[in-house]
C-alpha atoms as a PDB file:
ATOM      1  CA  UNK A   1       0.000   0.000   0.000  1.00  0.00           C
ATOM      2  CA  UNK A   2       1.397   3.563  -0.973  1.00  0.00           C
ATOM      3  CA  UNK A   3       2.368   6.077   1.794  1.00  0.00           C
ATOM      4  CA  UNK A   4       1.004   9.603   1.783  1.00  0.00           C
ATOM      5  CA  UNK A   5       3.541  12.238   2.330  1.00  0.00           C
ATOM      6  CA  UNK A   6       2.812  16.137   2.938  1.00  0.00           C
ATOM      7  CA  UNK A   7       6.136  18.360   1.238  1.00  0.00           C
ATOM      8  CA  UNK A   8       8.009  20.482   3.742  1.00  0.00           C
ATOM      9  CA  UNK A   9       7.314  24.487   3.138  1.00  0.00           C
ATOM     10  CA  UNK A  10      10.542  25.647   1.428  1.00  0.00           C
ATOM     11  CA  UNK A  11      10.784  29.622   1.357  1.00  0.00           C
ATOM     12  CA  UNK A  12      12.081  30.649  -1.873  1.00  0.00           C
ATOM     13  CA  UNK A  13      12.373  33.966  -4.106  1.00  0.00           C
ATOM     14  CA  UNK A  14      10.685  34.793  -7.574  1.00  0.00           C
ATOM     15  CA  UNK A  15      10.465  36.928  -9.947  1.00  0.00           C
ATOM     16  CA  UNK A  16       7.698  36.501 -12.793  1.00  0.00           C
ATOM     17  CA  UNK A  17       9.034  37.263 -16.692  1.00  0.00           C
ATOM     18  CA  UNK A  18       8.120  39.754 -18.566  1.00  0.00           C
ATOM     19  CA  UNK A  19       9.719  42.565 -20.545  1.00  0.00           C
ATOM     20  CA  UNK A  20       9.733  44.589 -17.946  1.00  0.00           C
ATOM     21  CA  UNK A  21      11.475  41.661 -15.327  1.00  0.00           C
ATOM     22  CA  UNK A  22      14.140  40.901 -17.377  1.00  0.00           C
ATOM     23  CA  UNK A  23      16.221  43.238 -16.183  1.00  0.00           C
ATOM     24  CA  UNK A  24      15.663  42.134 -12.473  1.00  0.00           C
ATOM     25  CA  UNK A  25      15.918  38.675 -13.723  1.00  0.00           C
ATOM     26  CA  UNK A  26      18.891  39.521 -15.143  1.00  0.00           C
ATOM     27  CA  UNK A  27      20.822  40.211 -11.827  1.00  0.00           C
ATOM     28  CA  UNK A  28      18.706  37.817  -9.682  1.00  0.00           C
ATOM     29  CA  UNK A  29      20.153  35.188 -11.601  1.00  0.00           C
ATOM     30  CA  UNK A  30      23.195  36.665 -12.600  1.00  0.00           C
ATOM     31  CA  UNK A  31      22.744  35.781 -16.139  1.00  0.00           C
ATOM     32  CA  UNK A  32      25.655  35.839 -18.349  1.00  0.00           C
ATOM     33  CA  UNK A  33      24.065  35.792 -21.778  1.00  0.00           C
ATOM     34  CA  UNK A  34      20.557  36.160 -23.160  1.00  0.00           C
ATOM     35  CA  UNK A  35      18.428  36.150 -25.836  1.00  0.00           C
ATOM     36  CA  UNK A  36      14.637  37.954 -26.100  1.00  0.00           C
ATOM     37  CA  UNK A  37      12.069  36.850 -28.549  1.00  0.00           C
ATOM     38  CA  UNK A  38       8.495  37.505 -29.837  1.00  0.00           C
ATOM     39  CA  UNK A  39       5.967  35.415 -31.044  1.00  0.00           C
ATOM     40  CA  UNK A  40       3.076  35.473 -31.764  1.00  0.00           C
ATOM     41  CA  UNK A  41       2.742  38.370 -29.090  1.00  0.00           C
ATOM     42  CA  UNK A  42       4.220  36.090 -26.250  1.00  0.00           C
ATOM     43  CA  UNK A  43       7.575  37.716 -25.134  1.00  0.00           C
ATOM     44  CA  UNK A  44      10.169  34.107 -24.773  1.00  0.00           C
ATOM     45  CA  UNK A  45      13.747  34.698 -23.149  1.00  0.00           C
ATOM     46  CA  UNK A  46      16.916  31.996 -23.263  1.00  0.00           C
ATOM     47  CA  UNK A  47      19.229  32.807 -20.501  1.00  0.00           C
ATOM     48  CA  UNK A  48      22.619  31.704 -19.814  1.00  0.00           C
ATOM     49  CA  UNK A  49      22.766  30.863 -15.709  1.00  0.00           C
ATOM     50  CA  UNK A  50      26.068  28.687 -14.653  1.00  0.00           C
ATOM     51  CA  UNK A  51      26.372  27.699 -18.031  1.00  0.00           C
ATOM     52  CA  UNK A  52      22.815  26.119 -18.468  1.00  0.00           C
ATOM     53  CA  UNK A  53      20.376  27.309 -20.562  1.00  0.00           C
ATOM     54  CA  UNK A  54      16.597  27.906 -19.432  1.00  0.00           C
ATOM     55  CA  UNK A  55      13.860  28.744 -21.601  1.00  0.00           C
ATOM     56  CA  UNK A  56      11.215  31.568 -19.805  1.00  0.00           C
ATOM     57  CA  UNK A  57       8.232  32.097 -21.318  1.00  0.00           C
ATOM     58  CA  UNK A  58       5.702  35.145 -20.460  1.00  0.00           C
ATOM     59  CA  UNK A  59       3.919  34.622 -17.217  1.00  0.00           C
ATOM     60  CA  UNK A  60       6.312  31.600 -15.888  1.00  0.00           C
ATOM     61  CA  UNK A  61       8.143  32.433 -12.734  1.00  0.00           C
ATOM     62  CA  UNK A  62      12.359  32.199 -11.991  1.00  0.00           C
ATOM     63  CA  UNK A  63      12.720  30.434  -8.598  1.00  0.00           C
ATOM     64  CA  UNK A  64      15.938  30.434  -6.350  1.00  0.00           C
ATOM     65  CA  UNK A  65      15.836  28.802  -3.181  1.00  0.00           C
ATOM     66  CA  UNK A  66      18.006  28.891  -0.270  1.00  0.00           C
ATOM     67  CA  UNK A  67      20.729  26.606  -1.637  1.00  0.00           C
ATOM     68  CA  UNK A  68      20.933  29.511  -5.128  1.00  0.00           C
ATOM     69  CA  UNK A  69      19.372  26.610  -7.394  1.00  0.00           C
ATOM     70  CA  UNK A  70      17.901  28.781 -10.358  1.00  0.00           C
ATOM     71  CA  UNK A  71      14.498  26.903 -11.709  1.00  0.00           C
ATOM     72  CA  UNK A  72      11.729  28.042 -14.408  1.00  0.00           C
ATOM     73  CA  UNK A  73       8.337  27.338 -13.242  1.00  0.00           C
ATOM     74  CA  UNK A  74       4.805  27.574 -15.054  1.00  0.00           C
ATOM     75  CA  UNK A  75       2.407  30.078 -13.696  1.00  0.00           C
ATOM     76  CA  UNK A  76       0.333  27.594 -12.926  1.00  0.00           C
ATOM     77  CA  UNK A  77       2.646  25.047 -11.205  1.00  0.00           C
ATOM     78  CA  UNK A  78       3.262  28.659  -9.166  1.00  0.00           C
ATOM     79  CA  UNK A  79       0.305  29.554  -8.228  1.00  0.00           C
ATOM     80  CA  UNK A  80      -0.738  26.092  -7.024  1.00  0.00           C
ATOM     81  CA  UNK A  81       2.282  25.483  -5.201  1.00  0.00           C
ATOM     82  CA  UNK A  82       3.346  28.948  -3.700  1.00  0.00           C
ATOM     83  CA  UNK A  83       1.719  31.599  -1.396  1.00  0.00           C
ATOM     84  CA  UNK A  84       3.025  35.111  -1.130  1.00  0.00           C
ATOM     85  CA  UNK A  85       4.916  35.743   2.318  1.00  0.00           C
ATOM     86  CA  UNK A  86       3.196  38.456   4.285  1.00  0.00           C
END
């Protein structure tokens, strides 16, 4: 029989992309190299962050938690799994 398991609240920062992130995004993740596109009227953005590449789409969220891991997160993965610190 399977075991249930509840996750352990992590605390992390975020920034949601958009044009007007990137440049926050830029520093938060100290980004090395990057490369804004349109299509279709969605803004996409390849950044360069300890030499991997992540793909951020409009609306999805850069994570960092307390070890410094960098992740790319949908806006809905987000929003179900996070809740703004007061």
């Amino acid at each position: 029989m399977a075991t249930k398991y509840i996750s352990i609240p992590v605390e992390i920062e975020a920034i949601q992309f958009s044009v007007a992130t990137l440049s926050d995004i830029i520093i938060f993740t100290e980004c090395t190299n990057f490369q804004l596109t349109k299509k279709d009227g969605v803004y996409n953005c390849l950044i360069t962050v300890n030499g991997a590449k992540l793909l951020l789409i409009e609306g999805n969220y850069v994570t960092k938690n307390s070890s410094g891991d960098i992740n790319v997160v949908t806006a809905e993965v987000f929003e179900a799994s996070y809740i703004k610190k007061e």
